[in-house]
Protein backbone atom coordinates (compact mmCIF):
# COMPACT_ATOMS: atom_id res chain seq x y z
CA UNK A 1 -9.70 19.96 20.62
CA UNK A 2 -11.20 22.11 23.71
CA UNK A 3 -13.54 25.11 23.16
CA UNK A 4 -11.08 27.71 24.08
CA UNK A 5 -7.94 26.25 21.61
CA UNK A 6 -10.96 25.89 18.60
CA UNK A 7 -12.02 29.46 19.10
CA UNK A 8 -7.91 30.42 19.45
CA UNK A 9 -6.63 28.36 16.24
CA UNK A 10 -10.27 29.93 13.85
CA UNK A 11 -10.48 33.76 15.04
CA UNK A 12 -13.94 33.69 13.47
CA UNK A 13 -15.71 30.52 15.57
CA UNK A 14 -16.93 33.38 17.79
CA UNK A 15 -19.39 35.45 15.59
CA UNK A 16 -19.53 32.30 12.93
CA UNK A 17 -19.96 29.18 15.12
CA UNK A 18 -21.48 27.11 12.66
CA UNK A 19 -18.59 27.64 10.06
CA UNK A 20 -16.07 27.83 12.54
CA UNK A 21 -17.43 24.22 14.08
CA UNK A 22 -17.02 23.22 10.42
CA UNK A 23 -13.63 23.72 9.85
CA UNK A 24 -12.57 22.47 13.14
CA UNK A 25 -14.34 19.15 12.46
CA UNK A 26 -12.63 18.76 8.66
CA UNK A 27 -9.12 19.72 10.23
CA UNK A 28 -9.62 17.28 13.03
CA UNK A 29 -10.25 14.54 10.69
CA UNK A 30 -8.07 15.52 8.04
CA UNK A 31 -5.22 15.38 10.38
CA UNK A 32 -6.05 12.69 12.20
CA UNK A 33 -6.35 10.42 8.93
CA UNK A 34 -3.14 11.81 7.80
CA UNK A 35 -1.24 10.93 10.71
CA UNK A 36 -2.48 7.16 9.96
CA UNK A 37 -2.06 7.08 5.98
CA UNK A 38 1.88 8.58 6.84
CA UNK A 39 1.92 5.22 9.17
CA UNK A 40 1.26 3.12 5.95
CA UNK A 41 3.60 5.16 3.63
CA UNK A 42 1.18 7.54 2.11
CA UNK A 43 0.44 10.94 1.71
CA UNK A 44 -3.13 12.40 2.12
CA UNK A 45 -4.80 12.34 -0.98
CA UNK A 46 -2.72 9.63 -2.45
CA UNK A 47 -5.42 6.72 -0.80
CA UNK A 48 -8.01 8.48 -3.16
CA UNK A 49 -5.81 8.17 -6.09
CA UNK A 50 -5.48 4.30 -5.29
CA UNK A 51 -9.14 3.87 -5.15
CA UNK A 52 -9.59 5.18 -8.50
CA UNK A 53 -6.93 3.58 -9.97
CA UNK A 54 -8.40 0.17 -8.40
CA UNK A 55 -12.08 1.34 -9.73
CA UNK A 56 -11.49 2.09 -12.74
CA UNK A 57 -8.71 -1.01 -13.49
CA UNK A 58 -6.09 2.28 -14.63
CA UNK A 59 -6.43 5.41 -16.15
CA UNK A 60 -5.15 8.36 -17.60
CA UNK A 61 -3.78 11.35 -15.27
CA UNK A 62 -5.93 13.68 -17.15
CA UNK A 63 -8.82 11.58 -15.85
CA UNK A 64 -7.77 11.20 -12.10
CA UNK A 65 -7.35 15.26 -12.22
CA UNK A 66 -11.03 15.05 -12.94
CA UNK A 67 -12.46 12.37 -11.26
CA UNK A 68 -10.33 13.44 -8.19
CA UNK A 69 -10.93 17.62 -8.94
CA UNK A 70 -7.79 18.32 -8.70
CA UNK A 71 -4.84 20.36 -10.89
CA UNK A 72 -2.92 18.76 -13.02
CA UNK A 73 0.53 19.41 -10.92
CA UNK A 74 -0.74 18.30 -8.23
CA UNK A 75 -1.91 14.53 -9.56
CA UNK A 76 1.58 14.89 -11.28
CA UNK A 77 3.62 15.38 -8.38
CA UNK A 78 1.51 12.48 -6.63
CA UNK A 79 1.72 9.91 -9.43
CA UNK A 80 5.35 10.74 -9.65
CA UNK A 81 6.33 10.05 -5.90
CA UNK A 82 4.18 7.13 -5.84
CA UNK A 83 5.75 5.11 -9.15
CA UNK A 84 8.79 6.19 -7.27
CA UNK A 85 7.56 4.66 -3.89
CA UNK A 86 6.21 1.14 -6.09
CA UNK A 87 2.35 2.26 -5.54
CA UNK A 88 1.68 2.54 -9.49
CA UNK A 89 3.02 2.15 -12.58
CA UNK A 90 2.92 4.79 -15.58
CA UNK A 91 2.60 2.86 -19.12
CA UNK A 92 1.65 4.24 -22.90
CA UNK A 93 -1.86 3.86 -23.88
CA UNK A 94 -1.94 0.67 -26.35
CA UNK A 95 -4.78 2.87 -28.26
CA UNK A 96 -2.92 6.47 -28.52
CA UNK A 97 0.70 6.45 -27.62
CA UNK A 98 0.54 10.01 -26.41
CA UNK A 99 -1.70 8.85 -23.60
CA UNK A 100 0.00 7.48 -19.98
CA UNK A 101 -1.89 5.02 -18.42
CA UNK A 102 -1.70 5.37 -14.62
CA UNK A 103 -2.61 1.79 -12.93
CA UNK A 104 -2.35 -0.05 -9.33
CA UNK A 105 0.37 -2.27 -8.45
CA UNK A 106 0.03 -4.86 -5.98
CA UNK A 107 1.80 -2.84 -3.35
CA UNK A 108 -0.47 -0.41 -3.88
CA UNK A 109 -3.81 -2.75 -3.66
CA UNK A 110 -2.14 -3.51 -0.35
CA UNK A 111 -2.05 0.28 0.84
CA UNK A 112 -5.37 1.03 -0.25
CA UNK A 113 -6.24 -1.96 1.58
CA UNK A 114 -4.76 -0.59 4.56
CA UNK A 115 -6.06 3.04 3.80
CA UNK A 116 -9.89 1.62 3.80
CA UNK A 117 -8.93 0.23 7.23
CA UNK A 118 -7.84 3.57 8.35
CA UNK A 119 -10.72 5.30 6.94
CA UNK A 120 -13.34 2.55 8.46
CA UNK A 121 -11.43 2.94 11.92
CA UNK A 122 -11.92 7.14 11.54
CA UNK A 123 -15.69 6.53 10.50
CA UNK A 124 -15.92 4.54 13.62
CA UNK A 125 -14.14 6.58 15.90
CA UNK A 126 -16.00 10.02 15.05
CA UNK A 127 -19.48 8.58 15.38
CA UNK A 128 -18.33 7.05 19.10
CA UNK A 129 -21.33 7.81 21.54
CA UNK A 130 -23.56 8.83 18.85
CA UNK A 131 -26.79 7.51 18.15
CA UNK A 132 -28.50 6.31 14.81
CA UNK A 133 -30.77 9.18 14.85
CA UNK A 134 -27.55 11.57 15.65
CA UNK A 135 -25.95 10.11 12.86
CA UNK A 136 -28.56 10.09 10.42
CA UNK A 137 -29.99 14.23 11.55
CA UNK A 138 -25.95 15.03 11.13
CA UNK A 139 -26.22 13.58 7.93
CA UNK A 140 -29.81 15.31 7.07
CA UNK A 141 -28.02 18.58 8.36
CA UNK A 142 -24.52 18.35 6.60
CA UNK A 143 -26.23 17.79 3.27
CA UNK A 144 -28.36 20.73 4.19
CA UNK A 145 -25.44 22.91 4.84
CA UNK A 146 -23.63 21.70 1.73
CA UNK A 147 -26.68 22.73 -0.06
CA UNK A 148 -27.09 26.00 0.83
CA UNK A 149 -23.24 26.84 0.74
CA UNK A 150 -23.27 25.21 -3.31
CA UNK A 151 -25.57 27.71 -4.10
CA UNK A 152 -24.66 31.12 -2.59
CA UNK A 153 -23.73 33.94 -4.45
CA UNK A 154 -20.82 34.08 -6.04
CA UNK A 155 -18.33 36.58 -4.41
């Protein structure tokens, strides 16, 4: 994205540079790595919920809400469409029957295969041009900035 469309689409990148260079970099990559995971039959978010479930061998929804820090509707709504779409399968807990067990399918070891590809491809593509010391002060700088944003005041 140019200059003059990053300072148009975030009316605050002029008197906040550094956040509004932030946001433009997440929404960049975030869209860009959406575009791809629709290309592959998922939904942003979903690739995350496939690593987990491949992690962890399956697990409750309760637990990808947590491990994932998300809300409950929304790990719902995701676990729904993909059972639906043959990603996962949904299956009593042999230990407390009012647990659901959420775990991958093959279909879905295949798209998280393919979403690691995506995400490797992204990784490679941002840090075109850049040198190991770029890389590694962006790094030293990000975790900075992540730092000092985790413990600001509270509004």
């Amino acid at each position: 994205m140019s200059e003059t469309k990053r300072k148009a689409a975030n009316p605050f990148a002029i008197s906040c540079p550094v956040g509004g260079s932030i946001i433009s970099l997440v929404e960049s990559h975030s869209k860009a790595v959406a575009e791809h995971l629709r290309s592959i039959g998922l939904y942003r978010g979903q690739e995350m919920i496939l690593k987990v479930l491949a992690e962890t061998g399956g697990c409750s929804q309760n637990e990808l809400k947590n491990r994932l820090c998300l809300d409950h509707s929304t790990v719902a709504k995701s676990v729904g469409r993909m059972e639906k779409s043959g990603f996962l399968t949904r299956e009593k807990s042999p230990s407390d029957r009012r647990i659901t067990i959420v775990k991958i399918t093959a279909e879905g070891e295949k798209r998280l295969e393919a979403s690691e590809e995506i995400w490797n491809g992204m990784e490679k593509q941002a840090l075109n041009g850049l040198t190991e010391t770029d890389i590694q002060e962006f790094l030293r700088i990000s975790a900075q900035i992540t730092e000092n944003l985790s413990t600001s005041l509270k509004p």
